[in-house]
N, C-alpha and C. Protein backbone atom coordinates (compact mmCIF):
# COMPACT_ATOMS: atom_id res chain seq x y z
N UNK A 1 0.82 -1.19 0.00
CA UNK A 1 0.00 0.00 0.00
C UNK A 1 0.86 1.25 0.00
N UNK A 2 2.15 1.24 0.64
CA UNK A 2 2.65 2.83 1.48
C UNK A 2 3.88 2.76 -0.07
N UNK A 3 3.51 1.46 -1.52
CA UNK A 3 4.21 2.01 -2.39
C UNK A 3 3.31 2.64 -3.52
N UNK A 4 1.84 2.12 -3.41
CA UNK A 4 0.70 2.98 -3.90
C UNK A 4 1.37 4.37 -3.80
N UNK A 5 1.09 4.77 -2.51
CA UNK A 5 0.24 6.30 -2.08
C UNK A 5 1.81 7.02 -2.52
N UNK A 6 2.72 6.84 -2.38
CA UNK A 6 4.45 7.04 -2.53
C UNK A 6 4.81 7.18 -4.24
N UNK A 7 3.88 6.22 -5.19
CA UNK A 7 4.23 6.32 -6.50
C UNK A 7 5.48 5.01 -7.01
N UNK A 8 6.10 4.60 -5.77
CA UNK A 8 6.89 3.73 -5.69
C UNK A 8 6.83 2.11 -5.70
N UNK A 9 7.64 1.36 -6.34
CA UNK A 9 7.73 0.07 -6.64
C UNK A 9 8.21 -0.69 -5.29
N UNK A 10 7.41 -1.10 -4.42
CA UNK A 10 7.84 -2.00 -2.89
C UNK A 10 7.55 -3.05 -3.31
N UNK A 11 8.48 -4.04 -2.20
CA UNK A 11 8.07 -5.42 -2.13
C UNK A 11 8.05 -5.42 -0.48
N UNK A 12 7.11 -6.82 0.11
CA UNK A 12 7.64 -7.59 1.23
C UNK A 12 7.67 -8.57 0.95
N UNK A 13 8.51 -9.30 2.01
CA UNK A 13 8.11 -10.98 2.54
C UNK A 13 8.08 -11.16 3.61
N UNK A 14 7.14 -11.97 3.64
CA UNK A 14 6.50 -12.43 5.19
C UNK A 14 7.15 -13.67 5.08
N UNK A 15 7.71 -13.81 6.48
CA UNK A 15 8.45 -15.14 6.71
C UNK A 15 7.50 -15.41 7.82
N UNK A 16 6.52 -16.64 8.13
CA UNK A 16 5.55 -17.18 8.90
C UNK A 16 5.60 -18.51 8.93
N UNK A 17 4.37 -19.65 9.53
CA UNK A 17 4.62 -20.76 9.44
C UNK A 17 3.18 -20.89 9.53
N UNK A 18 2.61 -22.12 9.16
CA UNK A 18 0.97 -22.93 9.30
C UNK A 18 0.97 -23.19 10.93
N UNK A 19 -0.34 -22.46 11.49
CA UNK A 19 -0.54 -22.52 12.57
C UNK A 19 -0.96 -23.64 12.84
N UNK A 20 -1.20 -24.72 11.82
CA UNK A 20 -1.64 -26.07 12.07
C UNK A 20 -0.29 -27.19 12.41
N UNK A 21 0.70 -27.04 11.40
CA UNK A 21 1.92 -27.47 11.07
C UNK A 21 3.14 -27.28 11.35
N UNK A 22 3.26 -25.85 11.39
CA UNK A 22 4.28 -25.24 12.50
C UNK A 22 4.95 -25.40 11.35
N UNK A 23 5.04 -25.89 9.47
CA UNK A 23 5.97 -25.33 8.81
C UNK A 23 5.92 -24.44 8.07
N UNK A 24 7.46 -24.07 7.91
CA UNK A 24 7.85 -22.15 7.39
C UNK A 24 6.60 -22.21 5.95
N UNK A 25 6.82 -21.15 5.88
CA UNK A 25 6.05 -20.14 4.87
C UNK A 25 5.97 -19.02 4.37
N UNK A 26 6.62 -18.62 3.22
CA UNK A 26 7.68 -17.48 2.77
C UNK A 26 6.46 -17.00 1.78
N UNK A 27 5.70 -15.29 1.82
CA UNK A 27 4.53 -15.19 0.94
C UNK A 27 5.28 -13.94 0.24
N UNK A 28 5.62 -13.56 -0.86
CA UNK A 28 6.15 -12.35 -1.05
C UNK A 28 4.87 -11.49 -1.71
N UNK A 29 5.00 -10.23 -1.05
CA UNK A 29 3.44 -9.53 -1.80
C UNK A 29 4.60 -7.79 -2.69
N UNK A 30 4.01 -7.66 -3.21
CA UNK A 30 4.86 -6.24 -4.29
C UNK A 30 3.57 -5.20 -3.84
N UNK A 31 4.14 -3.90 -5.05
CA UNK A 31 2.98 -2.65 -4.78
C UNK A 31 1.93 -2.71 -5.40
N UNK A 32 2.31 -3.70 -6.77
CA UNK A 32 0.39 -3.79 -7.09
C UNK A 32 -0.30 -5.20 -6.64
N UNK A 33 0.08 -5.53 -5.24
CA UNK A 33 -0.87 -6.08 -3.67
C UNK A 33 -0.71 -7.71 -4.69
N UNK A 34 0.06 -7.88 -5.55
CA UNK A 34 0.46 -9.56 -6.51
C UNK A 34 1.35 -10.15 -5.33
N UNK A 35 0.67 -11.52 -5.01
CA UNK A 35 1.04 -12.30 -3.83
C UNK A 35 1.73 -13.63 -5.00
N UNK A 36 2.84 -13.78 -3.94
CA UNK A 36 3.48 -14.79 -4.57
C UNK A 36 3.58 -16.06 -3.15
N UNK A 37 3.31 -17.35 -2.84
CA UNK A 37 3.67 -18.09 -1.75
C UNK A 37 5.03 -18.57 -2.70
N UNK A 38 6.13 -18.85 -1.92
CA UNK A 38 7.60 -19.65 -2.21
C UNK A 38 7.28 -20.76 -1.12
N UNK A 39 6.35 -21.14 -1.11
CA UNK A 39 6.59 -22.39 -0.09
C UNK A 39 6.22 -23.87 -0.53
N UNK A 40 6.67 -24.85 -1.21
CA UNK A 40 6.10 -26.38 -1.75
C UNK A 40 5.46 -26.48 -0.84
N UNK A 41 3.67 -26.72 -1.83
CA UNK A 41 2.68 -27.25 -0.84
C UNK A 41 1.84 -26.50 -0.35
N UNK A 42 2.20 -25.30 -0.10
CA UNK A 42 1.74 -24.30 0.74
C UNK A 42 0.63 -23.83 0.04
N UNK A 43 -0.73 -23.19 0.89
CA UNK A 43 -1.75 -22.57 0.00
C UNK A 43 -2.05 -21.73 0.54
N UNK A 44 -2.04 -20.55 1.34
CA UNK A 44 -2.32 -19.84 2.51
C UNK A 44 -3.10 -19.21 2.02
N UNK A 45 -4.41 -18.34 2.99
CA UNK A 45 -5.28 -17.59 2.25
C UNK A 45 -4.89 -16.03 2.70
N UNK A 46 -4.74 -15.49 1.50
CA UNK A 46 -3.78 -13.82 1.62
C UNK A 46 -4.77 -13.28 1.25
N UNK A 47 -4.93 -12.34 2.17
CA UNK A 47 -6.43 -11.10 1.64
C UNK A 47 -5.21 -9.84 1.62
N UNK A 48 -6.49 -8.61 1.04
CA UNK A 48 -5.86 -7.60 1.31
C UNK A 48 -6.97 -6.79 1.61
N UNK A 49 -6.81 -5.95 2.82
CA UNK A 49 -7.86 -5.29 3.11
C UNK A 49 -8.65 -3.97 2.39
N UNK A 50 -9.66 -3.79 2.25
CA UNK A 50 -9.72 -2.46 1.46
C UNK A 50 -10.23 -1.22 2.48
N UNK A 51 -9.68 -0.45 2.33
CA UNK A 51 -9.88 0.32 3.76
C UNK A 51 -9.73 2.12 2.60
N UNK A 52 -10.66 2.71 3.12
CA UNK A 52 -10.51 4.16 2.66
C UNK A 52 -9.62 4.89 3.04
N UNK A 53 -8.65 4.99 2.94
CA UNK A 53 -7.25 5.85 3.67
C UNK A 53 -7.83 7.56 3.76
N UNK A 54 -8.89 8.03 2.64
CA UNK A 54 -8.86 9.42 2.58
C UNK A 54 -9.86 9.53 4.08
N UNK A 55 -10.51 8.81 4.36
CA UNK A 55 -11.48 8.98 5.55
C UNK A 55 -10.88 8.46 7.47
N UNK A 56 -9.79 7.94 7.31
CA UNK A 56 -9.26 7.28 8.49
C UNK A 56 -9.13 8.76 9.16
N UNK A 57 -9.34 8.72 10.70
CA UNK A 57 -9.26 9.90 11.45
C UNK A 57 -9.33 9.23 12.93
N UNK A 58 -8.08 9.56 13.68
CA UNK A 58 -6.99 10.51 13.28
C UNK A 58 -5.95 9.58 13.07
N UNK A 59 -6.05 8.69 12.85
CA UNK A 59 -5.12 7.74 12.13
C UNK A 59 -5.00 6.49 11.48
N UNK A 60 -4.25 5.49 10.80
CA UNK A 60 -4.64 4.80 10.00
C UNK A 60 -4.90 3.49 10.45
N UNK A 61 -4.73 3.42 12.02
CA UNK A 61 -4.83 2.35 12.58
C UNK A 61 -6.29 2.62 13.51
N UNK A 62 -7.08 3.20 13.29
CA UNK A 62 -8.04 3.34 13.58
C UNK A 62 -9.73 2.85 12.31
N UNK A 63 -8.89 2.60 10.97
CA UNK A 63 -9.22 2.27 10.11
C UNK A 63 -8.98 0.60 10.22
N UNK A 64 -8.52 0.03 11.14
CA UNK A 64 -8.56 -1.76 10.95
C UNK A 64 -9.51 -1.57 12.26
């Protein structure tokens, strides 16, 4: 999102594990919100939230 609003090309990766399985799980997400899992096997369910940023008050964590 913060490479949206910026104009800028971001990536992450989330390094996690199956709360069932306890094995790793590597999800890489970029700025246009394209989820990639690197994990054999793995299927995780990746949302992305849609949240109005122009209306959050007085901050953006008041919007989750």
């Amino acid at each position: 999102m913060q490479g949206r609003l910026r104009g800028e090309d971001l990536a992450a990766v989330i390094d996690t594990e199956c709360a069932h399985c306890e094995l790793p799980i590597r999800v890489e997400i970029d700025s246009d919100l394209d989820h990639r899992v690197n994990s054999e096997g793995a299927s995780p369910l990746v949302c992305t939230p849609f949240v109005d940023v122009s209306a959050l008050s007085p901050s953006i964590i008041d919007g989750f």
